[in-house]
N, C-alpha and C. Protein backbone atom coordinates (compact mmCIF):
# COMPACT_ATOMS: atom_id res chain seq x y z
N UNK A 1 0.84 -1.18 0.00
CA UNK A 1 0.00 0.00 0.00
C UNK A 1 0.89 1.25 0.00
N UNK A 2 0.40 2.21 -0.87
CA UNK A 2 1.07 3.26 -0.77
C UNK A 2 0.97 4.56 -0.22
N UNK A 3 2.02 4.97 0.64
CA UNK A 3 1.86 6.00 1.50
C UNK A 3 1.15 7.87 0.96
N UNK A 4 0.32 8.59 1.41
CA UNK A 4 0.12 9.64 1.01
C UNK A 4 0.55 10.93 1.35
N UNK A 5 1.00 11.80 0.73
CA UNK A 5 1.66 12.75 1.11
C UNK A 5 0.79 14.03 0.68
N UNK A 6 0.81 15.39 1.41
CA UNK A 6 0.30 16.37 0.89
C UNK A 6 1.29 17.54 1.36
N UNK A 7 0.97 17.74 0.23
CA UNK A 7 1.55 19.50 -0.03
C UNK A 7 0.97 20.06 1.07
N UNK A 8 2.03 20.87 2.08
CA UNK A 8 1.26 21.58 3.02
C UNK A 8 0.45 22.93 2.65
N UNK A 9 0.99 23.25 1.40
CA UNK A 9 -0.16 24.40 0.90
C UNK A 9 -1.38 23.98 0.24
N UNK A 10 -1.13 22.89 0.04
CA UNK A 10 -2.64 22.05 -0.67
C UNK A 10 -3.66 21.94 0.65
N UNK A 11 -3.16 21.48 1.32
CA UNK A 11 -3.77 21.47 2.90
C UNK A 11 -3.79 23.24 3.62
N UNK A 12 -3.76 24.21 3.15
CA UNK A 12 -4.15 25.66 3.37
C UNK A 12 -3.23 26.34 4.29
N UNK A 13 -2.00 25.87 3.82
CA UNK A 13 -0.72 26.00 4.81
C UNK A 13 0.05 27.68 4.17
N UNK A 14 0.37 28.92 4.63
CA UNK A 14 0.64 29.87 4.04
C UNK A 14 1.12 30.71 5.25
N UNK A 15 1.50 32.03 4.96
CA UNK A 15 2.31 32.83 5.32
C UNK A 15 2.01 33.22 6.40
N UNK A 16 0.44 33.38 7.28
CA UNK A 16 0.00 33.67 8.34
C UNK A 16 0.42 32.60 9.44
N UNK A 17 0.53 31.46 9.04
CA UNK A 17 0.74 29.95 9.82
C UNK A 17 2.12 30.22 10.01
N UNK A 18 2.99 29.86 8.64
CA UNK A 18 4.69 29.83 8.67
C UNK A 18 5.06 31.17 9.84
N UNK A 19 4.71 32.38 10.06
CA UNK A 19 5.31 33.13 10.64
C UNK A 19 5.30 32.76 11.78
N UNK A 20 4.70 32.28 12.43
CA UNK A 20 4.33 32.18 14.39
C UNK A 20 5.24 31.23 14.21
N UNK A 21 6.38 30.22 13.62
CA UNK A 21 7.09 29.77 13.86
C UNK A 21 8.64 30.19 14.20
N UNK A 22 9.64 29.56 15.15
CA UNK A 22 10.30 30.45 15.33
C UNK A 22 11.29 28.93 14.24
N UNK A 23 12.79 29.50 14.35
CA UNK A 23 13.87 28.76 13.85
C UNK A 23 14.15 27.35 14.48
N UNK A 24 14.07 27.43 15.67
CA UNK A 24 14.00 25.77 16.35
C UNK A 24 12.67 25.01 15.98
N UNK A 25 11.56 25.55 16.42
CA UNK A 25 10.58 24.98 15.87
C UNK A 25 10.63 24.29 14.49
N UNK A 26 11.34 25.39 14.03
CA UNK A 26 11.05 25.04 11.77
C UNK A 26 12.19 23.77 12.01
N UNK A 27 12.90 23.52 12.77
CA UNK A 27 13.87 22.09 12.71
C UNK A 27 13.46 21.09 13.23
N UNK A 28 12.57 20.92 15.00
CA UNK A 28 12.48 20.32 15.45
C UNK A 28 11.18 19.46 15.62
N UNK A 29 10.22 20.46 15.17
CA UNK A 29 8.49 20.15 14.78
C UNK A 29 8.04 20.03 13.36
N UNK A 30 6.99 19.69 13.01
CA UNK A 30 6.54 19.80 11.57
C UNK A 30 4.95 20.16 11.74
N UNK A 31 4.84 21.39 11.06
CA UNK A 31 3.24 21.34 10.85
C UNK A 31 2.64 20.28 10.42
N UNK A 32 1.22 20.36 11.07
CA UNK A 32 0.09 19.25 10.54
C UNK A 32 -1.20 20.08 10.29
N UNK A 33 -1.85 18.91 9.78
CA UNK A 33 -3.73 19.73 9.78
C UNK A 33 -3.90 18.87 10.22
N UNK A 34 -5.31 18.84 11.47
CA UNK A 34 -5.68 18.26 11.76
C UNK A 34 -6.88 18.11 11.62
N UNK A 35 -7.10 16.60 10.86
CA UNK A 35 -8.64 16.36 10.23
C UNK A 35 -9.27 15.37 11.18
N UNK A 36 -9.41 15.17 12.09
CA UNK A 36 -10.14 14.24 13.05
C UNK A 36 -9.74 14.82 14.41
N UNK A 37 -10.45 15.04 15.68
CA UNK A 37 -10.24 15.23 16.83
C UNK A 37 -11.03 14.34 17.87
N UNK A 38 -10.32 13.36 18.31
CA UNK A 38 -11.12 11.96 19.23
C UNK A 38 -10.53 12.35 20.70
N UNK A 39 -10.82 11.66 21.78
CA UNK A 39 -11.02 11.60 23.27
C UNK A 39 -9.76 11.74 23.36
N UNK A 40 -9.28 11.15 23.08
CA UNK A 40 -7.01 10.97 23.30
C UNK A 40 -6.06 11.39 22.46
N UNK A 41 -6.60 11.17 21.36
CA UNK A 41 -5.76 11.56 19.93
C UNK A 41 -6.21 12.18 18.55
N UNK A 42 -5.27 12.66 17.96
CA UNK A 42 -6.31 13.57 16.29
C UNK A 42 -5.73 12.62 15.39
N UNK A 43 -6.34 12.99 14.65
CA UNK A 43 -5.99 12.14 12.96
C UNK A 43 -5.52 13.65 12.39
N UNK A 44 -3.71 13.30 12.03
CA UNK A 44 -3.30 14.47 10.82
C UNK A 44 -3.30 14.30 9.75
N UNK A 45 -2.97 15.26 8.80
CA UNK A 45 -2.55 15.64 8.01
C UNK A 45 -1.19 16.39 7.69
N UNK A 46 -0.26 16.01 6.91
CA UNK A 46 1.19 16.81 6.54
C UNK A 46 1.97 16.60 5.30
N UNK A 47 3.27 16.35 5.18
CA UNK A 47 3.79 16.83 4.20
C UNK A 47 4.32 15.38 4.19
N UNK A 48 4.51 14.67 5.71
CA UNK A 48 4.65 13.14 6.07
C UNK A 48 4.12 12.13 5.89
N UNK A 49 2.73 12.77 5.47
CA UNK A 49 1.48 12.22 5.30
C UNK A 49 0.60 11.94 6.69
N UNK A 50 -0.26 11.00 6.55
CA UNK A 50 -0.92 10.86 7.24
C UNK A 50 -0.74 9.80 8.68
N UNK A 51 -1.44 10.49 10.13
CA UNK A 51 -0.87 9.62 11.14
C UNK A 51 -1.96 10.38 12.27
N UNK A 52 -1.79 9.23 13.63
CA UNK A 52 -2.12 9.53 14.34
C UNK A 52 -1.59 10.09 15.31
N UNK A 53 -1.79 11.22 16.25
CA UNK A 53 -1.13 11.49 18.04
C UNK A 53 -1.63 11.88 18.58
N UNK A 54 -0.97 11.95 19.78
CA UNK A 54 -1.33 12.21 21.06
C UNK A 54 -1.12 13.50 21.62
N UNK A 55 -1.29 14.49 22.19
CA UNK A 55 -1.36 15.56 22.63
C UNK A 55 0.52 15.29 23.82
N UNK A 56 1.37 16.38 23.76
CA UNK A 56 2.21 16.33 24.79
C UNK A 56 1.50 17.23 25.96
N UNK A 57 1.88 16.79 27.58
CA UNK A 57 1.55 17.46 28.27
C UNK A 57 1.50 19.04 27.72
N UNK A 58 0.39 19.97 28.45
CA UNK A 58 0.16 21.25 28.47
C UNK A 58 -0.91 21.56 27.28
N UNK A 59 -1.06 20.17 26.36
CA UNK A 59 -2.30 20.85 25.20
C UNK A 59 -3.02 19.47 24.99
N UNK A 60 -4.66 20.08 25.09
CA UNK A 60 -5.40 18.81 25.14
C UNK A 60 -5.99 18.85 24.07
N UNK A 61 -6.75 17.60 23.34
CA UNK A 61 -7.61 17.33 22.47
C UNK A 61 -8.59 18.16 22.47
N UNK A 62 -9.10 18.83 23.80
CA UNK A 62 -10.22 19.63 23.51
C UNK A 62 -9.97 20.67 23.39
N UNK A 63 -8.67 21.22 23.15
CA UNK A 63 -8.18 22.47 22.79
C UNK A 63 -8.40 22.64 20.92
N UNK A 64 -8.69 21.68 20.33
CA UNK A 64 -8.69 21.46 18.87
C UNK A 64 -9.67 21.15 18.13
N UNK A 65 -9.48 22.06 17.10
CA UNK A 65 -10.54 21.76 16.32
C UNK A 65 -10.38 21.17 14.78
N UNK A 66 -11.30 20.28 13.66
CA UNK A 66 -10.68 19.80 12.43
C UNK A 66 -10.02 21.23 11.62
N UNK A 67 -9.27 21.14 11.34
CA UNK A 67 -8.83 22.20 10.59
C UNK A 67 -7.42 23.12 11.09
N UNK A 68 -7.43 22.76 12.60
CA UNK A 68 -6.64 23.74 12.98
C UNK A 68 -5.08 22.91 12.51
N UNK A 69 -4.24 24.03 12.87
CA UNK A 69 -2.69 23.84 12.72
C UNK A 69 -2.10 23.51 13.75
N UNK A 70 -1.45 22.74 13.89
CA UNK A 70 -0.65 22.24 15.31
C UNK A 70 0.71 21.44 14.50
N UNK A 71 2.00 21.72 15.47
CA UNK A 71 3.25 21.24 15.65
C UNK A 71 3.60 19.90 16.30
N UNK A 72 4.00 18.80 15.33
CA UNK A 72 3.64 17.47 15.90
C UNK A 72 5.39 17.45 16.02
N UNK A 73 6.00 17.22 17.45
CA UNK A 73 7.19 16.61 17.50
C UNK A 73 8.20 15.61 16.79
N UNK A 74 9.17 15.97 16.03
CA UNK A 74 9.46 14.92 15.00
C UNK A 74 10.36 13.48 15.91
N UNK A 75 10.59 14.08 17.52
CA UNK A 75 11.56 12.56 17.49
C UNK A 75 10.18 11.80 18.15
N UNK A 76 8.93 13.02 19.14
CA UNK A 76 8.48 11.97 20.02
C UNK A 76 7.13 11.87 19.59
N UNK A 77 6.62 12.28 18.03
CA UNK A 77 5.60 12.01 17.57
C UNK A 77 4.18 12.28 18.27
N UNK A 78 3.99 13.25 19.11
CA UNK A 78 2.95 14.26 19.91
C UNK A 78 3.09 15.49 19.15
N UNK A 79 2.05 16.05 19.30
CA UNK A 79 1.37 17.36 19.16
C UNK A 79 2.06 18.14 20.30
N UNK A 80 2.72 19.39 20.14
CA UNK A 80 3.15 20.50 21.25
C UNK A 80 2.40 21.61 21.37
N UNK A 81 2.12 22.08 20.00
CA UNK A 81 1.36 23.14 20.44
C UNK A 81 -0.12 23.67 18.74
N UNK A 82 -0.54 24.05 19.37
CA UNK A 82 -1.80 24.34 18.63
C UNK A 82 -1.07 26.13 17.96
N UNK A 83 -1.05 26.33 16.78
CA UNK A 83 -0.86 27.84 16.07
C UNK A 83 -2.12 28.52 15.77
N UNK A 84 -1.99 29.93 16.41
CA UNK A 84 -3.42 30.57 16.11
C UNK A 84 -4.11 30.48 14.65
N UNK A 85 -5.18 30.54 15.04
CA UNK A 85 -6.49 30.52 14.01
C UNK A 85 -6.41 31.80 12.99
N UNK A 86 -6.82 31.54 11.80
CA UNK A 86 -7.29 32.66 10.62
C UNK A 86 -9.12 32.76 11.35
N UNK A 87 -9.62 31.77 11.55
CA UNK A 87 -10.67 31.81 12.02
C UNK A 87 -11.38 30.52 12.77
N UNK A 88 -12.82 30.60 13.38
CA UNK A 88 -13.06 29.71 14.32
C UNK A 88 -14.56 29.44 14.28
N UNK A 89 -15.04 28.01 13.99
CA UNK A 89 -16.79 28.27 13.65
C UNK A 89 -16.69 27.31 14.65
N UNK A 90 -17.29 27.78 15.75
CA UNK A 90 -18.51 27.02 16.68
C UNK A 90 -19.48 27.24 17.25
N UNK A 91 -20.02 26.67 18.65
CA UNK A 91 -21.40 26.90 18.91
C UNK A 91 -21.32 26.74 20.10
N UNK A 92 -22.48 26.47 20.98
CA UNK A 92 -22.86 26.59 22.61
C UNK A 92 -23.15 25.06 22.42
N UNK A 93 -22.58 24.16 23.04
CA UNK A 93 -22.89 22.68 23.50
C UNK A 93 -24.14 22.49 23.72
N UNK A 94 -24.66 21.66 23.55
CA UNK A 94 -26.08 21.28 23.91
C UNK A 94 -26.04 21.16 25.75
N UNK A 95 -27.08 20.78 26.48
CA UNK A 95 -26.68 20.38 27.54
C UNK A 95 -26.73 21.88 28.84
N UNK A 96 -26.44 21.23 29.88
CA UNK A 96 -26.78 22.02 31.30
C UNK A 96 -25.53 23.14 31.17
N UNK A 97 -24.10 22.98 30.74
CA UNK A 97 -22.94 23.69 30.79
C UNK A 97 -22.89 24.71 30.05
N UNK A 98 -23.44 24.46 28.71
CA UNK A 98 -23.45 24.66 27.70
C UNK A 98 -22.16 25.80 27.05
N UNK A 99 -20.74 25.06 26.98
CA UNK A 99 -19.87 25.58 26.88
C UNK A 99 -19.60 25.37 25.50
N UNK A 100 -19.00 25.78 25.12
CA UNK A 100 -18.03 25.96 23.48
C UNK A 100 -18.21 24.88 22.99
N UNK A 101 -18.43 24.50 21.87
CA UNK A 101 -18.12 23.36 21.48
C UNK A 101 -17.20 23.83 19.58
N UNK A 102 -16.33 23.07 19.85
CA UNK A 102 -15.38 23.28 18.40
C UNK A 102 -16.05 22.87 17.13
N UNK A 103 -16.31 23.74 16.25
CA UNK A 103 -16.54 22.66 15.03
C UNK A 103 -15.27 22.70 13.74
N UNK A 104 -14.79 23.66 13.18
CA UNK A 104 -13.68 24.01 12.61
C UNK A 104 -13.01 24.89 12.44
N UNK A 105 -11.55 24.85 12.51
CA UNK A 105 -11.12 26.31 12.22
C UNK A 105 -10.36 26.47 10.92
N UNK A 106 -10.12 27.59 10.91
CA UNK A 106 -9.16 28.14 9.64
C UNK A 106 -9.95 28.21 8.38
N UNK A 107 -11.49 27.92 8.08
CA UNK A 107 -12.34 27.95 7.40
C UNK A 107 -12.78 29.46 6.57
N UNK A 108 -12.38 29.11 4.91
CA UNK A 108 -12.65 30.42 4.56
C UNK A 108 -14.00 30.80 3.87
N UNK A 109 -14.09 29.40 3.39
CA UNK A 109 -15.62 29.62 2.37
C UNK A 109 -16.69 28.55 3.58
N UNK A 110 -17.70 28.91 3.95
CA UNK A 110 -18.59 27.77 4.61
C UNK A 110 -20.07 27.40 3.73
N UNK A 111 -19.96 26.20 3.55
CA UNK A 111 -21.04 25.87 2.16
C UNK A 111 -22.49 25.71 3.09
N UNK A 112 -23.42 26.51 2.97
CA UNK A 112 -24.80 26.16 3.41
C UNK A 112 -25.66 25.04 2.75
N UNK A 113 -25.96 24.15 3.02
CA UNK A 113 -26.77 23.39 2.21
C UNK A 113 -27.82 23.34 2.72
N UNK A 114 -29.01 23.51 1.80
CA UNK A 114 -30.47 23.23 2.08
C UNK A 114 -31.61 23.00 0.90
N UNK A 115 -32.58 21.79 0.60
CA UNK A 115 -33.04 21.39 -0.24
C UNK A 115 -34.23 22.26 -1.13
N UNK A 116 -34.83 21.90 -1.68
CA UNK A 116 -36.15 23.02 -2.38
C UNK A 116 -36.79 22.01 -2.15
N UNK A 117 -37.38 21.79 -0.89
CA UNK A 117 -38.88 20.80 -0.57
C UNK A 117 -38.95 21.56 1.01
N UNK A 118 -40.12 20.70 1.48
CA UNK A 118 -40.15 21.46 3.07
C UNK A 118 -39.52 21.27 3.79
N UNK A 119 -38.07 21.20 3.62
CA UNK A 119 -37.33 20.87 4.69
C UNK A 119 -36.56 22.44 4.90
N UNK A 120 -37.09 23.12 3.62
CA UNK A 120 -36.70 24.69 3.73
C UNK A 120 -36.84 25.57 4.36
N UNK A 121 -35.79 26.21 5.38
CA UNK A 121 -36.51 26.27 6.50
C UNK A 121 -35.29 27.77 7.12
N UNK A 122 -36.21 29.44 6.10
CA UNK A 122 -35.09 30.51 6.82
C UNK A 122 -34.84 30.36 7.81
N UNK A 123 -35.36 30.23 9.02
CA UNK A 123 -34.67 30.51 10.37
C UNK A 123 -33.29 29.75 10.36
N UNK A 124 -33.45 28.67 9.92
CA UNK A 124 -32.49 27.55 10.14
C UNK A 124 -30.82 28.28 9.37
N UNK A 125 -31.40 28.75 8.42
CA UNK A 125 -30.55 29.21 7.01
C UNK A 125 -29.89 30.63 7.96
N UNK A 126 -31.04 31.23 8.54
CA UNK A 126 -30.27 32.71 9.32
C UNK A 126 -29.44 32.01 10.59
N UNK A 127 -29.60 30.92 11.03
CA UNK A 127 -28.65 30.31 12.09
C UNK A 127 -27.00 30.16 11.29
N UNK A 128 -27.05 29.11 10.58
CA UNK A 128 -25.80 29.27 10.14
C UNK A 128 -25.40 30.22 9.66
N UNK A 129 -25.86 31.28 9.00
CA UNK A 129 -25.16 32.58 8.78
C UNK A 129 -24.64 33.14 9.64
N UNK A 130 -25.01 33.62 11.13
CA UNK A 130 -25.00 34.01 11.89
C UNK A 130 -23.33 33.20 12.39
N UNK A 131 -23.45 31.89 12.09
CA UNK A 131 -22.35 31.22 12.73
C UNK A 131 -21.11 31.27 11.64
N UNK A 132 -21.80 31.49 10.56
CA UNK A 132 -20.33 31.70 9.55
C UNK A 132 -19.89 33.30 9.39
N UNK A 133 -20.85 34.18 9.88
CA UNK A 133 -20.19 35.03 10.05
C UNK A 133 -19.76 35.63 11.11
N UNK A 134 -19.42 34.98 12.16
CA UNK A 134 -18.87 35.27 13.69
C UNK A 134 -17.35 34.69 13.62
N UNK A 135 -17.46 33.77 12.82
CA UNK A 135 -16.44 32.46 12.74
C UNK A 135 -15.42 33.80 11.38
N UNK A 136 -15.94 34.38 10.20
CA UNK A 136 -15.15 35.01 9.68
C UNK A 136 -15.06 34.14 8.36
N UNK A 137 -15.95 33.40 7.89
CA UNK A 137 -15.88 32.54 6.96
C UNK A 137 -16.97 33.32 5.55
N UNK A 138 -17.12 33.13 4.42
CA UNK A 138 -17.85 33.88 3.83
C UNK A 138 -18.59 32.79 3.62
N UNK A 139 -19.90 32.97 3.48
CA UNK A 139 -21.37 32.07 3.19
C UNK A 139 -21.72 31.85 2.36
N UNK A 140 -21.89 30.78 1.97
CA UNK A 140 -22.27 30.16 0.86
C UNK A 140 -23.44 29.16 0.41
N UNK A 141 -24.33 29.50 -0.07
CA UNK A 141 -26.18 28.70 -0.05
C UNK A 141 -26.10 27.97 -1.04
N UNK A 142 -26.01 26.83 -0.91
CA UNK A 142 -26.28 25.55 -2.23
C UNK A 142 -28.06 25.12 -1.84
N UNK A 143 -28.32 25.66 -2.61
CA UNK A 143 -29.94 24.70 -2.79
C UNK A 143 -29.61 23.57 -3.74
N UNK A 144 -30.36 22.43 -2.91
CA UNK A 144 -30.39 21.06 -3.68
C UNK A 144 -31.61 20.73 -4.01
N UNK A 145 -31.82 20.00 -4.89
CA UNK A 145 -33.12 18.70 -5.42
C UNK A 145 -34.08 19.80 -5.74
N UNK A 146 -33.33 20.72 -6.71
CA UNK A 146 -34.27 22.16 -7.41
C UNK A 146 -34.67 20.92 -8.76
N UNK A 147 -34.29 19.67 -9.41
CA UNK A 147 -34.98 19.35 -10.24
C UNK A 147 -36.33 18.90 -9.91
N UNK A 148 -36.55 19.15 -8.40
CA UNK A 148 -37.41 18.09 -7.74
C UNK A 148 -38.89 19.32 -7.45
N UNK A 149 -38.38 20.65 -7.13
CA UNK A 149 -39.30 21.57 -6.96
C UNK A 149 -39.78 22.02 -8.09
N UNK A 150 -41.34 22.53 -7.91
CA UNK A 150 -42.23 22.93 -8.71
C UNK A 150 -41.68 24.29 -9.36
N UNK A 151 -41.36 25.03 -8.45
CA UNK A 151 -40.66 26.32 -8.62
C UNK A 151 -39.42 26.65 -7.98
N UNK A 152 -38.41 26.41 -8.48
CA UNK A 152 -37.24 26.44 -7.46
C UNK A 152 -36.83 27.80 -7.52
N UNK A 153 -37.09 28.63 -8.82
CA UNK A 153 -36.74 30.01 -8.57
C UNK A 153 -37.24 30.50 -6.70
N UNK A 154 -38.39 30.15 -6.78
CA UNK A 154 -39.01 30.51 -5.49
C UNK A 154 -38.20 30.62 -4.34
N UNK A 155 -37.57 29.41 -4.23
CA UNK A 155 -36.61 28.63 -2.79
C UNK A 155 -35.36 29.96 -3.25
N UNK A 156 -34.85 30.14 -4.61
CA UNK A 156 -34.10 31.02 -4.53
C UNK A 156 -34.09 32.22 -4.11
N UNK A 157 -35.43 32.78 -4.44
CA UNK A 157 -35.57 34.40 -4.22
C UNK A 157 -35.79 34.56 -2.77
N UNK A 158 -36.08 33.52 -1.92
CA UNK A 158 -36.22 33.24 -0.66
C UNK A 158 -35.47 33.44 0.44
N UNK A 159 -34.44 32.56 -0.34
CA UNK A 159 -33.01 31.98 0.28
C UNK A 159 -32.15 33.94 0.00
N UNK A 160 -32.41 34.19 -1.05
CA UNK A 160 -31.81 35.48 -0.89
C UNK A 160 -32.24 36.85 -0.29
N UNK A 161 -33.27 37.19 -0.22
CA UNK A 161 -34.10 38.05 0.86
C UNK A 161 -33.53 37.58 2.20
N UNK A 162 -33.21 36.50 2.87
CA UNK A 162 -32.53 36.55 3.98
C UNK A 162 -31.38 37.30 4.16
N UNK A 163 -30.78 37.78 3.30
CA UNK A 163 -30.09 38.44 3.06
C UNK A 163 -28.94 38.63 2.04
N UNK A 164 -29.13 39.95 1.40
CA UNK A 164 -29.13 40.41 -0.12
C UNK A 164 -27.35 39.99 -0.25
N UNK A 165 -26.53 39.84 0.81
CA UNK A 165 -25.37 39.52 -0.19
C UNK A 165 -24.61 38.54 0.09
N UNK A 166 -26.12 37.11 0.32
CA UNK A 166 -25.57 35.36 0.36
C UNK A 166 -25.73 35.71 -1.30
N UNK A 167 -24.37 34.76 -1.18
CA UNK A 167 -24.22 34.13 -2.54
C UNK A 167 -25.26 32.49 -2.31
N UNK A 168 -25.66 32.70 -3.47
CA UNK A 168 -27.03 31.94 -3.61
C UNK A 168 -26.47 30.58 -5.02
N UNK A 169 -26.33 29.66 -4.52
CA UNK A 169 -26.10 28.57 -5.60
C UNK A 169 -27.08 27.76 -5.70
């Protein structure tokens, strides 16, 4: 089986990230993305390809979100430290605490999806806006299964009166 590798700029790696690094770091760590965040460990992404770790003392799993950038140790194969965000989309946890809950960071375009049948539903549509634009992400409305509606112009002119400058797909 063959191993996969990614371009760390293919993975949204650029000049805002590279700077917060200092000269030891750029020798001794390697950026990752991190596309999975579980109870103990993330699933990365890098230039190494793909792997799993573990957080080193001082930074936890729940410090992370899919998307973010973090410095995975090259001799002891942990995560050290998490690099600030371009940006940050989350929400209030469900539940009695109702604290932060992560959904992704570093997110520039956020795709809305919602169908042309009754499952169409503005309030729902002004929620995620609300969350993609706190987060700093620009919004984006895909209406689906318009072969399926009677009038899908309708669902469109709809979807855009929520406000005049969603880009409307």
């Amino acid at each position: 089986m063959t191993e996969i590798t990614y371009s760390l700029r293919a993975l949204g790696w650029g000049p805002a990230f590279e700077t917060q690094l200092d000269l030891e770091e750029m020798e001794t760590l390697a950026p990752m993305r991190v596309a999975a965040v579980h109870r103990a460990a993330v699933d990365l992404l890098g230039a190494e390809g793909a792997r799993r770790a573990e957080c080193a003392p001082g930074l936890s799993t729940a410090e992370l979100a899919v998307g973010d950038w973090a410095l995975l140790g090259r001799a002891d194969g942990r995560l050290h430290r998490r690099l600030e965000r371009a940006s940050l989309l989350s929400r209030r946890a469900a539940g009695e605490g109702r604290e932060e809950q992560l959904i992704a960071a570093n997110v520039d375009t956020l795709f809305i999806v919602s169908s042309c049948n009754a499952d169409f539903n503005p309030a729902r549509i002004e929620r995620y806006l609300v969350l993609a634009r706190q987060s700093g992400a620009m919004p984006v409305l895909v209406l689906t299964k318009a072969d399926c509606a009677a009038d899908p112009a309708d669902y469109a002119q709809r979807a855009g009166a929520i406000d005049r400058s969603l880009a409307v797909e």
